[in-house]
Protein backbone atom coordinates (compact mmCIF):
# COMPACT_ATOMS: atom_id res chain seq x y z
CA UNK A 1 13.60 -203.07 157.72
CA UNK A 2 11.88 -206.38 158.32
CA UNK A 3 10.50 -205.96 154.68
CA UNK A 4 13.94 -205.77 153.26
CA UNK A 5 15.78 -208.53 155.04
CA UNK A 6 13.03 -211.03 154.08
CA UNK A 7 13.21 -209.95 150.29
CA UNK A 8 16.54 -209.95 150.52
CA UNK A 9 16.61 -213.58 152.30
CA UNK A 10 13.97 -214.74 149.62
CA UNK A 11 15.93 -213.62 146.58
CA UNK A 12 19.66 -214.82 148.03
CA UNK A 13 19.03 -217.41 150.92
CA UNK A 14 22.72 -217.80 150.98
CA UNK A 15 23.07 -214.44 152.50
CA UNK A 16 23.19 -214.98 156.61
CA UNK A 17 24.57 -211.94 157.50
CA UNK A 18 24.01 -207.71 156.93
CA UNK A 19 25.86 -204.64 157.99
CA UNK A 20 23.19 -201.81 157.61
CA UNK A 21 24.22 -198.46 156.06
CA UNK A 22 21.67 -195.55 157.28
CA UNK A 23 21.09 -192.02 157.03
CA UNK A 24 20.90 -190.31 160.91
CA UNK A 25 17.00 -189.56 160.34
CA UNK A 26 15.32 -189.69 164.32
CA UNK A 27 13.17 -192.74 162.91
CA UNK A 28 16.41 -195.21 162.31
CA UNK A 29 18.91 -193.75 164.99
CA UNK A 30 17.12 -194.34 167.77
CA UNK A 31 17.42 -197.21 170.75
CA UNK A 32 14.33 -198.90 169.57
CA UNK A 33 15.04 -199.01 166.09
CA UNK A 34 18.65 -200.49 166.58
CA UNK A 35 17.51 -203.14 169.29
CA UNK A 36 14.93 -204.71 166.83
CA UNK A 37 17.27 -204.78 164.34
CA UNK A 38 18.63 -207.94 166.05
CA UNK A 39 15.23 -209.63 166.76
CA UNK A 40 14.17 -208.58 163.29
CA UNK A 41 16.93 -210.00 161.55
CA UNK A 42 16.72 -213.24 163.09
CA UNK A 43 12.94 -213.33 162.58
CA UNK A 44 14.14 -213.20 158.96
CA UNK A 45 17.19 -215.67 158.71
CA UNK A 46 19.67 -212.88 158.67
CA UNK A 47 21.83 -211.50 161.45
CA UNK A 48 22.84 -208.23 161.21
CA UNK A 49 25.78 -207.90 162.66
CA UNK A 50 26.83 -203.75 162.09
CA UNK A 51 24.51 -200.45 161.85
CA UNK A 52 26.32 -197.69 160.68
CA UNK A 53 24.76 -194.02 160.42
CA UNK A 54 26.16 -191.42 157.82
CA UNK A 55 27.64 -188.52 159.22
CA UNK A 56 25.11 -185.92 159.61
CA UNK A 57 25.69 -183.42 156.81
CA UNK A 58 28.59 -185.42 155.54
CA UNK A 59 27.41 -184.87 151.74
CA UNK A 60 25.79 -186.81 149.19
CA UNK A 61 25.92 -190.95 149.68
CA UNK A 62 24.33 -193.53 147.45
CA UNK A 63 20.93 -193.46 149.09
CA UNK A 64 20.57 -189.07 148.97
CA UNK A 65 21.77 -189.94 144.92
CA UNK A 66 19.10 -192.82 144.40
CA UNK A 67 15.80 -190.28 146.51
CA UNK A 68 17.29 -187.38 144.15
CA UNK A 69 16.09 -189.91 141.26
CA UNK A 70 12.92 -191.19 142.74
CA UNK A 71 11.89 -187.36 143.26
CA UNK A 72 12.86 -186.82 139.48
CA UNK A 73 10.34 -189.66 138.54
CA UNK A 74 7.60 -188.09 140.73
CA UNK A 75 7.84 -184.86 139.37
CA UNK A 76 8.08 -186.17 136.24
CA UNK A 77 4.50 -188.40 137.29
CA UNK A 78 3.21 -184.71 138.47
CA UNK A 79 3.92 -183.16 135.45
CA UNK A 80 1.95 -185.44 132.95
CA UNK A 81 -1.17 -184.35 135.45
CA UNK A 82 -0.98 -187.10 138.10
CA UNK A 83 -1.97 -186.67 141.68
CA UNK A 84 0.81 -187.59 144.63
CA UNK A 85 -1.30 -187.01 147.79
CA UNK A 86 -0.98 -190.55 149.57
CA UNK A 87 1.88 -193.25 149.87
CA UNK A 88 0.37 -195.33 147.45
CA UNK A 89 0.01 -192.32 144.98
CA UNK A 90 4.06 -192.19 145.21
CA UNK A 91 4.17 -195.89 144.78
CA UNK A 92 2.70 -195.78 141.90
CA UNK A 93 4.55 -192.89 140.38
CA UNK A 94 7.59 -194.89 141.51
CA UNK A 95 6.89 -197.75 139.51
CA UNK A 96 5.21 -195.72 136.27
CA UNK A 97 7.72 -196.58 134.06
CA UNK A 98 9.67 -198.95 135.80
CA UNK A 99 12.78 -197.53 134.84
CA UNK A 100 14.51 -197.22 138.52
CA UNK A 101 16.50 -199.68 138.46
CA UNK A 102 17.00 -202.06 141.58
CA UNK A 103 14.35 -200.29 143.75
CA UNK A 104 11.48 -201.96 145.32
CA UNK A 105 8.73 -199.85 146.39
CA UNK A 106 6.28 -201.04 149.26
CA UNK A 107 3.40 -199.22 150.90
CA UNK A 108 2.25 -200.06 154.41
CA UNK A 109 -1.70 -199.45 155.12
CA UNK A 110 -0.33 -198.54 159.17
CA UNK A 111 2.06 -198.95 161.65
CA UNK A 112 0.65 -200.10 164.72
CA UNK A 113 0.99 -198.04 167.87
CA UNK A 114 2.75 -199.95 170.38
CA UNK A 115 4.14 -198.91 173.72
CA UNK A 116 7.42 -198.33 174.01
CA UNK A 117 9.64 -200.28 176.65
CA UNK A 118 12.46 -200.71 175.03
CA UNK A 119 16.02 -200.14 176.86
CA UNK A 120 17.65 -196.90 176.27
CA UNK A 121 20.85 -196.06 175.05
CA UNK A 122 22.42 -193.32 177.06
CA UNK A 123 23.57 -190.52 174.41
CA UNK A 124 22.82 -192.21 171.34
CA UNK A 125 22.52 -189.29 169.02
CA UNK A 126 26.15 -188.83 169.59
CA UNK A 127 27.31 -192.35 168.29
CA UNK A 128 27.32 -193.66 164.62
CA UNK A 129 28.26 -196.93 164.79
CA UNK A 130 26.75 -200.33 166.13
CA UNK A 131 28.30 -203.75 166.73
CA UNK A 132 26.42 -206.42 167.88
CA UNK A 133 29.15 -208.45 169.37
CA UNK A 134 27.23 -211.32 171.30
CA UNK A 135 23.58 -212.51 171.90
CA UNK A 136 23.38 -209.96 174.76
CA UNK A 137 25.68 -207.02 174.12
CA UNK A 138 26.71 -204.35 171.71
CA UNK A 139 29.01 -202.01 171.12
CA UNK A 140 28.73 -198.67 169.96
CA UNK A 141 31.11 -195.59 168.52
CA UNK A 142 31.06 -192.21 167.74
CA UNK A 143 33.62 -192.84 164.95
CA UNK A 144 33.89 -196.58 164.25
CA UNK A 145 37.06 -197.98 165.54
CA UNK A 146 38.32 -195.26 167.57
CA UNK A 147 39.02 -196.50 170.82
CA UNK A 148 37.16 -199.94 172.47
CA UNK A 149 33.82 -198.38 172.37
CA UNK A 150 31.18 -198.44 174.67
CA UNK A 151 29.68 -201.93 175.41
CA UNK A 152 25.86 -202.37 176.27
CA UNK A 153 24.91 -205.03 177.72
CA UNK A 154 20.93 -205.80 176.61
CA UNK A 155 17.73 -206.47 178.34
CA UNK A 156 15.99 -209.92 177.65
CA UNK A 157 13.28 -207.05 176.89
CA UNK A 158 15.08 -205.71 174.09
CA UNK A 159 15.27 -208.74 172.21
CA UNK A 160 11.30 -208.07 171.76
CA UNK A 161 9.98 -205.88 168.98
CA UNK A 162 6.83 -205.11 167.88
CA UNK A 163 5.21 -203.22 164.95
CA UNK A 164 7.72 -204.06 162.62
């Protein structure tokens, strides 16, 4: 995520603010992931003020559309009697004939292991939605707007990430 708020900062510094739209994959909808959101948007110049998961199962949004393309092209990469066996193989078959428009392909070496301390939120596969209402609290919903939500108030340690 820290890779796409600074391109997007780069490309349109008058952007200051993002509400992030994600699929419920374990990697993004999980305490550690949503608490660095707010360090890692301010390391960038960009607060993020919303994080919104897609209902598990709910059907096909705009990101399940745009990977059912970027497959296409790597088949297609596969077929002409190309290897895919590493992230930068797919990066490369991404970018082949540069015909995806508006996607931006990067390939990390490694993601540093880092221990994890960071606060947990109590039933957070249940809830979809994320407000970040102050400097030191959020709020969160199963279905946004449906009653006052839940509000968390943060740990000075949360504010930390690392291995972004």
């Amino acid at each position: 995520m820290h890779q796409v708020l600074t391109t997007l900062k780069q490309e349109h510094p008058e952007i200051n603010t993002a509400f992030l739209r994600q699929d419920s994959a374990g990697c993004y909808h999980s305490s550690r992931a949503i608490l660095a959101c707010r360090h890692t948007g301010t390391r960038c110049g960009i607060r993020v003020a919303r994080i919104d998961f897609s209902d598990p199962q709910g059907g096909k949004g705009a990101a399940d559309r745009l990977a059912a393309s970027c497959k296409f092209h790597i088949r297609a990469y596969i077929n002409e009697g190309h290897d895919v066996c590493t992230a930068n193989d797919m990066k490369i078959a991404l970018i082949f004939r540069a015909e995806l428009e508006g996607v931006r392909v990067v390939s990390m070496d490694t993601i540093a292991e880092t221990q994890d301390t960071a606060q947990t939120i109590a039933g957070i596969t249940k809830l979809n939605n994320f407000e970040f209402t102050s400097t030191d609290t959020v709020t969160c919903w199963r279905v946004y707007g449906v009653g006052p939500g839940d509000v968390i108030k943060l740990d000075a340690s949360s504010f930390r990430s690392s291995g972004e």
